[in-house]
C-alpha atoms as a PDB file:
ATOM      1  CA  UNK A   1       0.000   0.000   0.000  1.00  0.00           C
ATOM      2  CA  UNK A   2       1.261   3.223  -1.380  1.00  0.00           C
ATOM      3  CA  UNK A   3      -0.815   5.633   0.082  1.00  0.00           C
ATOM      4  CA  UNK A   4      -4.274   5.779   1.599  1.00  0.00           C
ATOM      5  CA  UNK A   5      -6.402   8.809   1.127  1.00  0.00           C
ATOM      6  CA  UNK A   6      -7.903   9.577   3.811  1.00  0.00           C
ATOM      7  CA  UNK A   7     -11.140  12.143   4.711  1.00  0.00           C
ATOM      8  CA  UNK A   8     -13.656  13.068   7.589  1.00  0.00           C
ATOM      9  CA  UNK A   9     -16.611  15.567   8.865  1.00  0.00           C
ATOM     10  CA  UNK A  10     -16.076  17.592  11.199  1.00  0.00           C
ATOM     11  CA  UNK A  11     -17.773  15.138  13.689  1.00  0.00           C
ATOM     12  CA  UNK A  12     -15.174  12.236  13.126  1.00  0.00           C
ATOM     13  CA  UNK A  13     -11.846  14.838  12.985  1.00  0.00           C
ATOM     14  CA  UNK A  14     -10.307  12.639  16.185  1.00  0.00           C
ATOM     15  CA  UNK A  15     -10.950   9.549  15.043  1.00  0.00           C
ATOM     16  CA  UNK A  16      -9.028  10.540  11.603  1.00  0.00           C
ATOM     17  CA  UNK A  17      -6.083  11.939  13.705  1.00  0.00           C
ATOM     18  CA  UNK A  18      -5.890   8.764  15.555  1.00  0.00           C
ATOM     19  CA  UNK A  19      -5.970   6.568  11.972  1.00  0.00           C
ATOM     20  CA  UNK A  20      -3.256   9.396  10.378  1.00  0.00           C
ATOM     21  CA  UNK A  21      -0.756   8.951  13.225  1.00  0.00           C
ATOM     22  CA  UNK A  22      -1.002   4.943  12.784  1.00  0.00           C
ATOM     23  CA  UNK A  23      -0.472   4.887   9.335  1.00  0.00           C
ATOM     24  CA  UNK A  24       2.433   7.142   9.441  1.00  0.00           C
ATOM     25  CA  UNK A  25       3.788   4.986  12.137  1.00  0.00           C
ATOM     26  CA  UNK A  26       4.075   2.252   9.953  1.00  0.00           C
ATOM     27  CA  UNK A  27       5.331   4.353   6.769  1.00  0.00           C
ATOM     28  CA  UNK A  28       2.494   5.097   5.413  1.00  0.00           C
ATOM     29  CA  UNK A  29       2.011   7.889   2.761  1.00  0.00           C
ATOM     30  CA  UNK A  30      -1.202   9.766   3.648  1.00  0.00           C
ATOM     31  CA  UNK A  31      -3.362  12.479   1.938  1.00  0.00           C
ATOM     32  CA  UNK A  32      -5.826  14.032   4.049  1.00  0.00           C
ATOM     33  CA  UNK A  33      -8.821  15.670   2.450  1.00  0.00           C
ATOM     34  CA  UNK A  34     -10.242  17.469   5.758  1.00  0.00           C
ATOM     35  CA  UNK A  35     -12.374  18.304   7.746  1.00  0.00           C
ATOM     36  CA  UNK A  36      -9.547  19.977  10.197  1.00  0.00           C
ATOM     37  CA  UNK A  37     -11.256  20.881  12.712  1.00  0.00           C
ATOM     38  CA  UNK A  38     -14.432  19.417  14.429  1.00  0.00           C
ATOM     39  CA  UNK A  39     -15.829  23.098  14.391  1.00  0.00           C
ATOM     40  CA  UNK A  40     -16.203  22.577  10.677  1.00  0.00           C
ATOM     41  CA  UNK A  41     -19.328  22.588   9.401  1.00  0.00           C
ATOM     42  CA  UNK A  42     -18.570  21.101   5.801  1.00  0.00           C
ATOM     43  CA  UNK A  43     -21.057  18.214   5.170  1.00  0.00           C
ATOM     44  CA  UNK A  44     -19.519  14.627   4.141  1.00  0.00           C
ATOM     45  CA  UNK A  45     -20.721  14.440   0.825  1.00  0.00           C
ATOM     46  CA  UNK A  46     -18.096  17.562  -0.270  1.00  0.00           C
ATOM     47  CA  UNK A  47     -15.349  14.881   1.245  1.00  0.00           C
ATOM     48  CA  UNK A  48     -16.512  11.915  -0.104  1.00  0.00           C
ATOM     49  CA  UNK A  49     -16.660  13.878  -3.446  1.00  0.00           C
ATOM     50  CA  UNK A  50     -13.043  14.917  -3.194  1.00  0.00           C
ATOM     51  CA  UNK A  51     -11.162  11.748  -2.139  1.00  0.00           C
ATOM     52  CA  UNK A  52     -13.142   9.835  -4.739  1.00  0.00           C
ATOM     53  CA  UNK A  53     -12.618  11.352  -7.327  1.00  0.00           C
ATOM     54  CA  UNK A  54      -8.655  11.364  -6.468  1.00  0.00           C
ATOM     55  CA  UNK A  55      -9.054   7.788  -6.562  1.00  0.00           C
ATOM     56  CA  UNK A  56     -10.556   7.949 -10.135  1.00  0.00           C
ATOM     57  CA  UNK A  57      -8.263  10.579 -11.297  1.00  0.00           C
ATOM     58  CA  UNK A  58      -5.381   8.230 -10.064  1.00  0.00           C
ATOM     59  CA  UNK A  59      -6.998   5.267 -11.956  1.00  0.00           C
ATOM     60  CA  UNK A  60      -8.378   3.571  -9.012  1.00  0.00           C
ATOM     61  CA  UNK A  61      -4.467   2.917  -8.029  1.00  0.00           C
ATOM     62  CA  UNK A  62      -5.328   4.361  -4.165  1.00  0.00           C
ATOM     63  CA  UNK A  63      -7.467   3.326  -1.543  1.00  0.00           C
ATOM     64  CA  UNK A  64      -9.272   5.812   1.077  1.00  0.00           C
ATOM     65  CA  UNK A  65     -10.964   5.900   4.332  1.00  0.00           C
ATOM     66  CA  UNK A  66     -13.721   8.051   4.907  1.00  0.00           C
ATOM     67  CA  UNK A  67     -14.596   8.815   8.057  1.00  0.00           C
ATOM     68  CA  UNK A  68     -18.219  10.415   9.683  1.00  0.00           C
ATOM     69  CA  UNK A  69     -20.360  10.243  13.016  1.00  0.00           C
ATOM     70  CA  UNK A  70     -21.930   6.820  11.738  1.00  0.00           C
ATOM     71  CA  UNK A  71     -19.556   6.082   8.194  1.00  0.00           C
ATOM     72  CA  UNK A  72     -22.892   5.542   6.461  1.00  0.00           C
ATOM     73  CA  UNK A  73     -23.218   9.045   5.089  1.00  0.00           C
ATOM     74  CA  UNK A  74     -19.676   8.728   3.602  1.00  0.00           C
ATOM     75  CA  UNK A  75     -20.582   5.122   2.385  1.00  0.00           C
ATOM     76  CA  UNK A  76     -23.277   6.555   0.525  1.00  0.00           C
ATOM     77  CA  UNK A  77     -21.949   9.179  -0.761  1.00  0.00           C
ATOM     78  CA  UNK A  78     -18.700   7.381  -1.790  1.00  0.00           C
ATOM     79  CA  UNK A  79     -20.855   4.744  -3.550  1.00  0.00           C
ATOM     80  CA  UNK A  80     -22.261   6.993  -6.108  1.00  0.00           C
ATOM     81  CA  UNK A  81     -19.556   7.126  -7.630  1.00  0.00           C
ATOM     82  CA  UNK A  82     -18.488   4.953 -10.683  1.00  0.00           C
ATOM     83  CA  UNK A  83     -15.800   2.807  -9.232  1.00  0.00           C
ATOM     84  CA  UNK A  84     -15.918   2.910  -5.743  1.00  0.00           C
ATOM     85  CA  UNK A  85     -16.958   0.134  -4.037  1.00  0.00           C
ATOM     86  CA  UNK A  86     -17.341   1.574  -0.190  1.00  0.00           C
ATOM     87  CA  UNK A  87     -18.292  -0.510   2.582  1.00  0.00           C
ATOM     88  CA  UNK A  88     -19.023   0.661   6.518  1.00  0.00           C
ATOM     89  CA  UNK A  89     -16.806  -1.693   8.392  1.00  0.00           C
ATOM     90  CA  UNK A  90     -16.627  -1.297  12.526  1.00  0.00           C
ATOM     91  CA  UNK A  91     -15.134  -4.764  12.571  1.00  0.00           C
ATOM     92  CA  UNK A  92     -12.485  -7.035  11.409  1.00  0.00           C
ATOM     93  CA  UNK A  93     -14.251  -9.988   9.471  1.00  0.00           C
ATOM     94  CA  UNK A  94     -16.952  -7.525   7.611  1.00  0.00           C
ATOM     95  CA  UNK A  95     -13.167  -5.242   6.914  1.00  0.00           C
ATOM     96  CA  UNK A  96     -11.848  -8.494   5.651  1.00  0.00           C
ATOM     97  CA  UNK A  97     -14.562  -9.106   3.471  1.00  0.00           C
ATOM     98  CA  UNK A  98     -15.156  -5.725   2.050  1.00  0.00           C
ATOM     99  CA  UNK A  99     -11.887  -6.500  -0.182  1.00  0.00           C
ATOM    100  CA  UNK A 100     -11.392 -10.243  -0.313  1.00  0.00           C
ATOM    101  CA  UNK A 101     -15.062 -10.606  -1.575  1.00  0.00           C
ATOM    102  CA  UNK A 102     -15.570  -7.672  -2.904  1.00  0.00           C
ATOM    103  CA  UNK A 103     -12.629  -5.686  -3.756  1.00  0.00           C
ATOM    104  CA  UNK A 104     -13.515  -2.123  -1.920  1.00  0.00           C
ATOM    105  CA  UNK A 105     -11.553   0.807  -2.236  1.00  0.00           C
ATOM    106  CA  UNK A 106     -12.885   2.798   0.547  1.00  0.00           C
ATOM    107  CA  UNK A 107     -13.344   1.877   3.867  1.00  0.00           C
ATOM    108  CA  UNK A 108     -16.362   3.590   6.458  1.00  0.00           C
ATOM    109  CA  UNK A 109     -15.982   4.070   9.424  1.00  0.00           C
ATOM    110  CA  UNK A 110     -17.992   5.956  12.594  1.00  0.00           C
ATOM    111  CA  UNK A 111     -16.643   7.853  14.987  1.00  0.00           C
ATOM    112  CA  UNK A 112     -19.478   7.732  17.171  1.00  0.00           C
ATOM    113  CA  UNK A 113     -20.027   3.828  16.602  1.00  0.00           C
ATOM    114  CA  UNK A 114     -16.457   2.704  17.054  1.00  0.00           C
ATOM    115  CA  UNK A 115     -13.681   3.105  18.950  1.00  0.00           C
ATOM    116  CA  UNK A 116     -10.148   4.406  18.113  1.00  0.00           C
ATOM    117  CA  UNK A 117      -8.092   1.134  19.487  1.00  0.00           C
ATOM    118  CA  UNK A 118     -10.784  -0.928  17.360  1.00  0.00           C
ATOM    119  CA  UNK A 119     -10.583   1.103  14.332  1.00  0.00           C
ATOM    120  CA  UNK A 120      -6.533   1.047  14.455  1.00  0.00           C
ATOM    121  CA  UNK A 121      -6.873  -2.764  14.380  1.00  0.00           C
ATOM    122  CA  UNK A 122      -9.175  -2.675  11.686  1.00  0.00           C
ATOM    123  CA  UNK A 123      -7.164  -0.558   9.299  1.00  0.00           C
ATOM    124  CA  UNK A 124      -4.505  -2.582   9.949  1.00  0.00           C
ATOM    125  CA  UNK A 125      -5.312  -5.289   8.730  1.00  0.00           C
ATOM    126  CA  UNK A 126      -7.761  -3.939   6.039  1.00  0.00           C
ATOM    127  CA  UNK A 127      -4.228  -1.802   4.071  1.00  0.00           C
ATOM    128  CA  UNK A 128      -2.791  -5.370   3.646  1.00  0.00           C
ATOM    129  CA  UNK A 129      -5.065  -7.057   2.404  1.00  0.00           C
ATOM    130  CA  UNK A 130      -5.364  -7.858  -1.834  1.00  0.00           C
ATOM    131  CA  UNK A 131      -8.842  -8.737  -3.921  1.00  0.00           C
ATOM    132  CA  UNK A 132      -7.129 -11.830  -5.973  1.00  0.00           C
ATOM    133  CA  UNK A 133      -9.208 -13.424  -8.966  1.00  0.00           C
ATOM    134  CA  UNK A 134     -11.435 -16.471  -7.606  1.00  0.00           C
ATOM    135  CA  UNK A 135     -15.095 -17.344  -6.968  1.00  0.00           C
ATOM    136  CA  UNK A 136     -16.203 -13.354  -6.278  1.00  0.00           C
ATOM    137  CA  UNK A 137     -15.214 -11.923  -9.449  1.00  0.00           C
ATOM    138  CA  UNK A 138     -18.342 -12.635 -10.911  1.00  0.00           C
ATOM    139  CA  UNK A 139     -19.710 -10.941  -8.581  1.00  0.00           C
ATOM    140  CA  UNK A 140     -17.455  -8.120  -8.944  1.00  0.00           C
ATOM    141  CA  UNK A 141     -18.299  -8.035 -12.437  1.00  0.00           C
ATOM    142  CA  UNK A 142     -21.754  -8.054 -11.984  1.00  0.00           C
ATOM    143  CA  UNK A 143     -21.468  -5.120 -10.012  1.00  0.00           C
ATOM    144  CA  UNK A 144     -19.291  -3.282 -12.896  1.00  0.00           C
ATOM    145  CA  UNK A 145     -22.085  -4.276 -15.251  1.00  0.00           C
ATOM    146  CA  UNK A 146     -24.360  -2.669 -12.539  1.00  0.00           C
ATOM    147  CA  UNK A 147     -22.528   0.713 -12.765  1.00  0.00           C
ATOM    148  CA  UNK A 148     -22.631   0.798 -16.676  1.00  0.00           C
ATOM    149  CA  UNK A 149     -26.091   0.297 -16.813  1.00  0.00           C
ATOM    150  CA  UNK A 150     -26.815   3.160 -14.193  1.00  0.00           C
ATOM    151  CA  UNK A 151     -23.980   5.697 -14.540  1.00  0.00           C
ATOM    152  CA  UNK A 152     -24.413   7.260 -17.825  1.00  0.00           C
END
């Protein structure tokens, strides 16, 4: 893992401080998209909008986490995009899954669901993990035909 994008409300700005310090620790490149501060009042969608369409910009060569109160508001609004695949993941088998079944590129998580011990775990494993070719790529590909159909 090269570098992970990473990008938060104001209501999750801890938890992403937490997450940045960890992946620097283990020398990892990180771009942060903001929030800053948790005083900011810029809504999640504006973040989910910028790291994703880094990722799609960078031909889908990153992966990000997005961070909110709950991670479902970034979830959604990451998954409107053509290409992401975003999951909410606030533990390690569903973080697991969310690339070795199907290949996500952004992780969700929720400040106000999880905590920051947990969530270090999680991305932990989650950066070192790899989709490989096997019995969900049809399913994958089902998804990409999904996305074609829907995202004109």
């Amino acid at each position: 893992m090269h570098t992970i994008l990473i990008g938060s409300d104001g209501a999750a700005v801890s938890l992403k401080r937490t997450l940045i310090a960890f992946l620097e620790d283990k020398g990892i490149k990180v771009e942060d998209f903001g929030c800053f501060e948790e005083t900011d009042q810029t809504v999640y969608p504006v973040i989910a909008t910028k790291v994703c369409e880094d990722i799609i910009r960078n031909g889908f060569t990153k992966r990000a986490i997005l961070l909110c109160g709950t991670g479902m508001g970034m979830c959604i609004s990451a998954n409107k995009f053509k290409g992401i695949r975003a999951c909410v993941c606030h533990d390690n088998f569903s973080a697991e899954r969310s690339i070795l079944s199907n290949n996500c590129n952004v992780l969700c998580m929720g400040e106000r669901i999880i905590g920051h011990n947990l969530a270090m775990k999680i991305v932990g494993e989650w950066i070192d993990l790899e989709f490989v070719d096997g019995s969900s790529t049809p399913k994958i590909q089902a998804i990409t035909e999904i996305e074609k159909k829907n995202f004109k």
